[in-house]
Structures are given as C-alpha cells and as structure tokens.
Protein backbone atom coordinates (compact mmCIF):
# COMPACT_ATOMS: atom_id res chain seq x y z
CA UNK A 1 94.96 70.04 100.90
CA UNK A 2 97.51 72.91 100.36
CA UNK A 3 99.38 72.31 103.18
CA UNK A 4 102.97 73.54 102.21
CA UNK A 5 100.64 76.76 100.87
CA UNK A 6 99.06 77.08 104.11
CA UNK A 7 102.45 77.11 106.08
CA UNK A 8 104.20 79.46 103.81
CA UNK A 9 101.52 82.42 104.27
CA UNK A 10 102.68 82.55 108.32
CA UNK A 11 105.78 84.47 108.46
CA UNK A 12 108.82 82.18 109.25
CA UNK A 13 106.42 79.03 108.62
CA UNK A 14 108.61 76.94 107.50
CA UNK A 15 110.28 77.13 110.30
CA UNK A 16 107.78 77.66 113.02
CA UNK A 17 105.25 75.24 112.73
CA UNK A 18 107.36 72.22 112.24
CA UNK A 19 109.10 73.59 115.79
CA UNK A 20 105.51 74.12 117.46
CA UNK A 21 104.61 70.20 116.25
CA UNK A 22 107.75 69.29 117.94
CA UNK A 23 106.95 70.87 120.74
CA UNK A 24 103.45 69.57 120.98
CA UNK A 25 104.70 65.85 120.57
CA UNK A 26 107.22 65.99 123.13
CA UNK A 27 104.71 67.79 125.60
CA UNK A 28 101.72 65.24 125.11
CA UNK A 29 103.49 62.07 122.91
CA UNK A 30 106.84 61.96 124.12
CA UNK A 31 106.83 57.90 123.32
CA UNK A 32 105.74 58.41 119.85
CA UNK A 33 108.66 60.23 118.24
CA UNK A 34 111.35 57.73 120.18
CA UNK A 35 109.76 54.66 119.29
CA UNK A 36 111.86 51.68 119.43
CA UNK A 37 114.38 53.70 121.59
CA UNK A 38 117.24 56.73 120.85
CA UNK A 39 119.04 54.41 117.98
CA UNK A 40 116.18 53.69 115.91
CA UNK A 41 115.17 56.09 112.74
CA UNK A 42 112.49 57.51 113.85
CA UNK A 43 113.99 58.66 116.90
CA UNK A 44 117.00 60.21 114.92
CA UNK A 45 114.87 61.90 112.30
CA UNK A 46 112.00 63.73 114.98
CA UNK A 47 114.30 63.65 118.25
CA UNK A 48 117.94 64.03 118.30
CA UNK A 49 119.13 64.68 114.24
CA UNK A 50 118.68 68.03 114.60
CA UNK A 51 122.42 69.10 114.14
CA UNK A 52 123.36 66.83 110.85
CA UNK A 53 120.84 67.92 109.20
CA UNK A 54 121.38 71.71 110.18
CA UNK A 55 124.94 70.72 108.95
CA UNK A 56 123.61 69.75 105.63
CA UNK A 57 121.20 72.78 105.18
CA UNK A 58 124.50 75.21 106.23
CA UNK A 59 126.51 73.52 103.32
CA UNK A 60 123.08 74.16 101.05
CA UNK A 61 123.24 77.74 102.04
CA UNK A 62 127.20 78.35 101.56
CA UNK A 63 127.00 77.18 97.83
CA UNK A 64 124.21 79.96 97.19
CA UNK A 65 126.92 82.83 97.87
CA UNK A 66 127.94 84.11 94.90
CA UNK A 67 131.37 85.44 95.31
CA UNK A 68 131.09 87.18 91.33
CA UNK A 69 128.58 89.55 92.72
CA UNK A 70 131.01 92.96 92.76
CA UNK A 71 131.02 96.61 93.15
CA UNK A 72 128.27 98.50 94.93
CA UNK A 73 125.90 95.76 95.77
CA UNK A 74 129.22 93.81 97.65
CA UNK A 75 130.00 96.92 99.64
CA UNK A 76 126.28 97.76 100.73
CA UNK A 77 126.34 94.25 101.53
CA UNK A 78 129.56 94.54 103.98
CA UNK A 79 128.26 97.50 105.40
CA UNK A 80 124.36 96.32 106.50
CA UNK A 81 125.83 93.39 107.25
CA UNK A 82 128.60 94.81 109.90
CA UNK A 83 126.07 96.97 111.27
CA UNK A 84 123.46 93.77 111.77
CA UNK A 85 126.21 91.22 113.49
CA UNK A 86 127.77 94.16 115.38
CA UNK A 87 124.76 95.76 117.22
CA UNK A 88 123.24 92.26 118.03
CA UNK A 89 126.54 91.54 119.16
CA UNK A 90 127.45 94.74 121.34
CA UNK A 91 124.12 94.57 122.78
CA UNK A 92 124.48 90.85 124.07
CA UNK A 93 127.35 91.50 125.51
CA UNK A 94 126.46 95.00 127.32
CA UNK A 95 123.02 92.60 128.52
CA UNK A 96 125.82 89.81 130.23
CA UNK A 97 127.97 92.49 131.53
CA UNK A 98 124.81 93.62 133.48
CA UNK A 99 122.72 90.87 134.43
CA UNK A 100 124.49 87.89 133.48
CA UNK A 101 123.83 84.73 130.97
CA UNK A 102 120.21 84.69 132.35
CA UNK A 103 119.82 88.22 131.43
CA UNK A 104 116.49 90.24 132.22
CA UNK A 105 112.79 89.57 131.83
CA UNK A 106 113.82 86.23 131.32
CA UNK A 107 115.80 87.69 127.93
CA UNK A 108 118.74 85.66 127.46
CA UNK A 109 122.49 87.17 126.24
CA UNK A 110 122.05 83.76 123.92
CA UNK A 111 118.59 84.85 122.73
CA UNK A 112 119.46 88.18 121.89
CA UNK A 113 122.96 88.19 120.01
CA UNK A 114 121.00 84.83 118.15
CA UNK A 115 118.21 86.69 116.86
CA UNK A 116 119.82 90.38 116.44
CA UNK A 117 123.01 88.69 114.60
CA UNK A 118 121.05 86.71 111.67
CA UNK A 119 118.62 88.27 109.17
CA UNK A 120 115.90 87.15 106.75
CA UNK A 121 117.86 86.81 102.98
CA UNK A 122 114.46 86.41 101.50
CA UNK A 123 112.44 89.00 103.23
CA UNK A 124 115.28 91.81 102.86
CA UNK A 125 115.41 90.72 99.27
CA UNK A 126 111.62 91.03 98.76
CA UNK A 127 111.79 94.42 100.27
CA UNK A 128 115.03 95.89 98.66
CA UNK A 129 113.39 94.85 95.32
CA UNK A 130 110.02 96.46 96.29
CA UNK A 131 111.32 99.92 97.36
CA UNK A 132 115.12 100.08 96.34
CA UNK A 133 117.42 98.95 93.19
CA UNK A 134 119.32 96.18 91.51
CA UNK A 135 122.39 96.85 94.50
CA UNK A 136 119.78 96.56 97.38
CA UNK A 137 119.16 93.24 96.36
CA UNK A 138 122.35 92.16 95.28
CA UNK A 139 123.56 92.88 98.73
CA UNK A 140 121.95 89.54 100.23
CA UNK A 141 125.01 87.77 98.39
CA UNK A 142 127.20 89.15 101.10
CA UNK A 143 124.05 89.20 103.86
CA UNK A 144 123.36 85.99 103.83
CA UNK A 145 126.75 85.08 105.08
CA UNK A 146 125.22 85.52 108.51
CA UNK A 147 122.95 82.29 108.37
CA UNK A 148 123.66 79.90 110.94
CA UNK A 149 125.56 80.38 114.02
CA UNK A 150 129.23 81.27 113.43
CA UNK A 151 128.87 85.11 113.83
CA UNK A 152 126.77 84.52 117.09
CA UNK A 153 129.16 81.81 118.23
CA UNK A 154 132.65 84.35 117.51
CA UNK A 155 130.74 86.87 119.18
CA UNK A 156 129.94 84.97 122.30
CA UNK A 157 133.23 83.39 122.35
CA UNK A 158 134.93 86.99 122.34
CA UNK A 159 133.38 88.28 124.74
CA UNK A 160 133.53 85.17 127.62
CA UNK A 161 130.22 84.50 128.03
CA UNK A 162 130.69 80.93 126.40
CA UNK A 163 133.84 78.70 125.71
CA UNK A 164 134.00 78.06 122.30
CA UNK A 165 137.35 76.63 121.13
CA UNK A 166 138.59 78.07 117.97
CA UNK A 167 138.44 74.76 116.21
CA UNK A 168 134.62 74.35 116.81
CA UNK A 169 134.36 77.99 115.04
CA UNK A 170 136.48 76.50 112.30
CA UNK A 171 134.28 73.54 112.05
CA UNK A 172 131.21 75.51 112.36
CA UNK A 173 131.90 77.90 109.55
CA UNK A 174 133.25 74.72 107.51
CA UNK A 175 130.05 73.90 105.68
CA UNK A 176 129.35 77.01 104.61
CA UNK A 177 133.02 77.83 103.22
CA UNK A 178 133.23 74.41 101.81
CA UNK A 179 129.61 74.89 99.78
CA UNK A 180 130.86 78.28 98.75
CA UNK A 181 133.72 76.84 97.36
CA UNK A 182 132.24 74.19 95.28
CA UNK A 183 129.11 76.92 94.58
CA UNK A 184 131.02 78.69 93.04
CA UNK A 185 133.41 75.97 90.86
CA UNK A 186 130.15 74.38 89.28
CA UNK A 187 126.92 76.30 88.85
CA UNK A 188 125.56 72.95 88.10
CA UNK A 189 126.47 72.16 91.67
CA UNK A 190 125.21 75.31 93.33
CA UNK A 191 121.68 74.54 91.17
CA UNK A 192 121.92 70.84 92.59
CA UNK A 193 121.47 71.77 95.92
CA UNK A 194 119.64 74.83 96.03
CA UNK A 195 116.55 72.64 97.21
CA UNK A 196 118.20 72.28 100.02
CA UNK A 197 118.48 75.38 101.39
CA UNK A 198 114.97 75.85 102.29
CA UNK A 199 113.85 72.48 102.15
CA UNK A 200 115.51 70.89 105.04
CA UNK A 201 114.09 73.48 107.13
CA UNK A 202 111.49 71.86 108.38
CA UNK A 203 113.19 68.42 109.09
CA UNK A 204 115.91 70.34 111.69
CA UNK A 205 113.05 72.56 112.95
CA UNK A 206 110.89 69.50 114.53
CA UNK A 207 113.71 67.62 116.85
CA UNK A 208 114.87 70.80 117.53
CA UNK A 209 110.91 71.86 118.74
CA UNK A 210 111.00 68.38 120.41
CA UNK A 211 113.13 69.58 122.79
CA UNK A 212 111.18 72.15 124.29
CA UNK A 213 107.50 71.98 126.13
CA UNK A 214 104.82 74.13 125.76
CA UNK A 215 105.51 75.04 128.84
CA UNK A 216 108.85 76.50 127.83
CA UNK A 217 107.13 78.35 124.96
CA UNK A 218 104.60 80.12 126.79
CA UNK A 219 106.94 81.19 129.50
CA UNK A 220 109.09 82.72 127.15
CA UNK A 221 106.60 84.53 124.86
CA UNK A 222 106.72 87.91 126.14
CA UNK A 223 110.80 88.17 126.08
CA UNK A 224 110.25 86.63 122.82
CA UNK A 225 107.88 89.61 121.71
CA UNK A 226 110.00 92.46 123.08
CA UNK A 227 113.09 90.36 121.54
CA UNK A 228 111.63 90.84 117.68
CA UNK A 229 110.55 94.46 118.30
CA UNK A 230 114.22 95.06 120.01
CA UNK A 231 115.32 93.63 116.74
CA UNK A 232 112.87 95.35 114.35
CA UNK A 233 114.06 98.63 115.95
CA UNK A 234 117.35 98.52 116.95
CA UNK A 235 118.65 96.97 113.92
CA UNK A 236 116.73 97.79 111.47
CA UNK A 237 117.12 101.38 111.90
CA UNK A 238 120.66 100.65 112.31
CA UNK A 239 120.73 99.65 108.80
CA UNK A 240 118.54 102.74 107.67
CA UNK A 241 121.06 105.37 108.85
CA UNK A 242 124.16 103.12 108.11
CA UNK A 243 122.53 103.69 104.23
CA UNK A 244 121.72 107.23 104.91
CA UNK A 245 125.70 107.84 105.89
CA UNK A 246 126.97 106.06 102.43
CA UNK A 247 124.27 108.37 100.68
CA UNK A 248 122.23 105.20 99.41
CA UNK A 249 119.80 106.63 96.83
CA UNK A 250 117.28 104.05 98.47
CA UNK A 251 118.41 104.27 102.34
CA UNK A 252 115.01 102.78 103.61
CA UNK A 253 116.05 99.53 102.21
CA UNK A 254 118.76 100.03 104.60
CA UNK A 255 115.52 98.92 106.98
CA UNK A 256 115.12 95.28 105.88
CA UNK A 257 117.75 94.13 107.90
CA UNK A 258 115.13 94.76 110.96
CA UNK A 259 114.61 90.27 110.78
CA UNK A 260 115.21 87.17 112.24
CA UNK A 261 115.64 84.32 109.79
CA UNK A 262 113.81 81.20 110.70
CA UNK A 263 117.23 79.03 111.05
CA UNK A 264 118.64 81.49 114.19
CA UNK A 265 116.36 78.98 115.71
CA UNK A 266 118.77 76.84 115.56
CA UNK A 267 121.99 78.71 116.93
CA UNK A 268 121.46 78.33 120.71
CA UNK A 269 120.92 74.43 120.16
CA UNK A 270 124.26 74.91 118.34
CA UNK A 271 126.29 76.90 120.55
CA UNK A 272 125.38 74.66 123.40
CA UNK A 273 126.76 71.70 121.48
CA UNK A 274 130.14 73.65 121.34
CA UNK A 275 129.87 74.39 125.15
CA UNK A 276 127.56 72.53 127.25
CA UNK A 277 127.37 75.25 129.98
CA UNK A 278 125.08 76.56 127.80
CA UNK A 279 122.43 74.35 127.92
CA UNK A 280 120.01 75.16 130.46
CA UNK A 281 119.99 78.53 128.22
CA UNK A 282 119.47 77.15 125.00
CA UNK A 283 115.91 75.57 125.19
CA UNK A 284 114.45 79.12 126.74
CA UNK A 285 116.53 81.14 123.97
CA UNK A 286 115.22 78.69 121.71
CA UNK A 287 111.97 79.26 121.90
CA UNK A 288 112.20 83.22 122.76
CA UNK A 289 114.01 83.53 119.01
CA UNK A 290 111.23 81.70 117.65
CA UNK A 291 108.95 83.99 118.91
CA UNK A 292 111.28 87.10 117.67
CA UNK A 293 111.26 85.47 113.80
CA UNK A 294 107.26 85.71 113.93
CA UNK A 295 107.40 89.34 115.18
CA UNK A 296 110.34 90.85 113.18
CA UNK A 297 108.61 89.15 110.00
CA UNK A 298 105.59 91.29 110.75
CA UNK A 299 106.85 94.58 112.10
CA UNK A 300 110.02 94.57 109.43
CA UNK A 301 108.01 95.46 106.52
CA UNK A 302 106.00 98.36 108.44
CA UNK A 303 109.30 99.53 109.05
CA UNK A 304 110.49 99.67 105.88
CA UNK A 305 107.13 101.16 104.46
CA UNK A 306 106.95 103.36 107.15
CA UNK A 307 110.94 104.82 106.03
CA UNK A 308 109.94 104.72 102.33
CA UNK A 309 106.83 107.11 102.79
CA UNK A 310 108.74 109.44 105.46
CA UNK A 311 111.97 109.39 102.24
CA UNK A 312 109.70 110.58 99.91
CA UNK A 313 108.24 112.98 101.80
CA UNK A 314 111.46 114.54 102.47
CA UNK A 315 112.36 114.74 98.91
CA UNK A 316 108.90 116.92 98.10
C-alpha cells in the first residue's frame, strides 16, 4: 500500500500525520486509545508515553553528533546556529514583554521561541548540498544540536516567562550529551541507533496529537501559518546575511535555516512538564508549531532558490 511512501512526500509527515490521527482519535474515539484504563499498554503507547519515548528519540539524536567534524564546516555551524536559537529567542521574549504568555493573534511566546529556535537537519542538509559545498552540509553536525527543547527551555527560563529549575535543563539536555558521548566512543553504537532517530517519530507524535482536539487545531491554524512564514523570513534570512558577513562563498545556504523540524512539536508538551504553569499554553502552541513545520517546509526551499538565483545574478 505504500503507506510510509505516502507520508514521507508531505513535508514534516512523519511527524504530522501521526499528530493529526491523534488528534482525530481523541476528538471522536477518546475510549479507544485508553482502553482498559491509564495503566494499561495501550493507553501508555497512544495516550500518555509521549515523553519516554521523546527521551529515547533525544538520546538517538545526541549519538548522531559528530564531534570530529572540524574547521570551517564547525564554525559555519556555530554561527547559523547562534543566529537561529538567538532570533527565535529575542523575539519570544520581546512578544511576552508586550502582550504576555498568551501573546497576540492567539501566537503564543511558547509557540514562537519553539518553532523559531529548532531547525530541519535534513532539509538544510538537502539544500546546502543542492546549492552550496561540502562545509554547508557539514554544518548540520553542530545544527542539529538544537533538536529538542533545551535551547527553547534556557531561553524561556532566562527570560521569566517559565520556571525551569536548572536541574530539569540538566536533565533535559542529558540524553542528548549522554548519546553524544557514547556516539562518539563506538561508531558501532552511533550506527546501532541511528534508526532511532527518525523512527520513533511517529510513536511520540500520536499521544502527543491525542492531546489536542480538532477543535484546538483549527483555532490555531492561522497563528500557525503566520508562525512558519515569521520563521521562513525572519530566520532564514537571518542566516543568509549572517553567511554574507563571514563571506560564505555559498551565503544562500545561509537560507536553509528558514525551518521547523517536526520534533519542536514536542517542546511545549516538554516545557510544561518542567513547569506546569505552562500548560494551558502548551496544547494551543502545540498545534500552532505543527502548523509552522508544514509551512516553513514549503516556503524554506523558495527561499533558498529564490537567494541562489538573486547570488548569481549579482555575480554576472
């Protein structure tokens, strides 16, 4: 039937439809995915095990970081990746200071520094091997370091609009440093679990889409459109002229950054585990980044097209 074919040619599939069937069962079959109450299996595996088995798919994604990667492609990788966790950052935080954690539009300070903060590895790699060089896409080693929620959670934390003890940063990052670790000790290791870091997407991505309606969804689809092009935009031409100023040879790569990555889903689920204040915010800001990874995964790659033609024409 191709279905694993069929879900990989819509952008952030993966991802998104597993979170939309989640959805759809808790809107219409709420029953079905608790059956035999909150202890049994079922209910831990399409309901409430969202967070272990983001845990395991963080510890996956740590032990892909390749530390050996040097030079050039490291220091590209710093730099695009500064510029994409600073400016998702600095505007969250200049949205709270003006309209609070509920934001505007219904655009959450969550949503935003969520879905600005964390990037698509895989599409910025497609792209920087499309129209740049060996160092564009050896940047992603240091990119991808912004997967999962720590930088959104540090950022948040810094700047008072949640209470996250230091210790829940420590134990957030811990998978990731802990699978870097051992990544990088045994290759065989890193190879072992590779699988991982894409195939437990979909198994975190239902329970967490089972706790939101469609209700919830619709409501926040047009914050979550003008979140991905605010993303597209303001980061991804953030990255361009970040490139431009270290004279990159390929500065529209600088471009690809302009993503969400199908597992910021996740973050505001996350962060309102570490403070529960946070949770009549998480389920809208859920749903308004999935919306944003869906948009950035479309407009991204104009973007970058669009920078590679205008580059070219520059240079005669």
């Amino acid at each position: 039937m191709k279905i694993l074919q069929s879900v990989k040619k819509i952008p952030g599939g993966l991802m998104v439809i597993p979170l939309f069937l989640g959805a759809a069962f808790n809107t219409f079959l709420p029953g079905l995915i608790t059956l035999g109450g909150s202890g049994t299996f079922t209910s831990h595996l399409w309901k409430s095990g969202a967070m272990p088995i983001l845990a395991v798919f963080l510890f996956c994604n740590g032990a892909q970081i390749n530390v050996k990667q040097a030079g050039v492609p490291v220091v590209k990788g710093v730099i695009i990746t500064a510029v994409k966790v600073g400016l998702g950052a600095i505007v969250g935080i200049l949205l709270n200071m003006a309209f609070g954690p509920a934001g505007i539009l219904g655009l959450t300070p969550l949503a935003v520094i969520a879905a600005m903060a964390n990037s698509n590895g895989g599409l910025y790699a497609a792209l920087a091997g499309e129209f740049g060089d060996a160092t564009d896409v050896g940047a992603v080693s240091i990119l991808s370091i912004n997967d999962g929620p720590f930088f959104t959670m540090v950022a948040l934390g810094a700047s008072g609009i949640a209470s996250i003890p230091f210790m829940t940063l420590v134990g957030c990052v811990m998978p990731i440093v802990v699978g870097c670790v051992l990544g990088n000790m045994d290759e065989e290791l890193r190879n072992f679990v590779a699988p991982g870091a894409t195939m437990l997407i979909p198994f975190f991505a239902f329970p967490l889409g089972a706790g939101l309606n469609f209700k919830q969804l619709i409501t926040a689809g047009l914050p979550g459109i003008l979140l991905g092009v605010a993303v597209t935009v303001i980061t991804g031409f953030g990255g361009y002229f970040s490139m431009k100023l270290m004279r990159s040879k390929h500065p529209q790569v600088g471009g690809a950054i302009g993503t969400t990555a199908g597992n910021a889903v996740g973050t505001p689920a996350a962060v309102a585990a570490a403070d529960p204040s946070m949770l009549p915010i998480s389920e809208i800001a859920t749903a308004q980044v999935a919306a944003a990874v869906i948009v950035t995964a479309i407009l991204c790659p104009v973007l970058v097209n669009f920078l590679n033609k205008f580059e070219k024409k520059k240079a005669g």
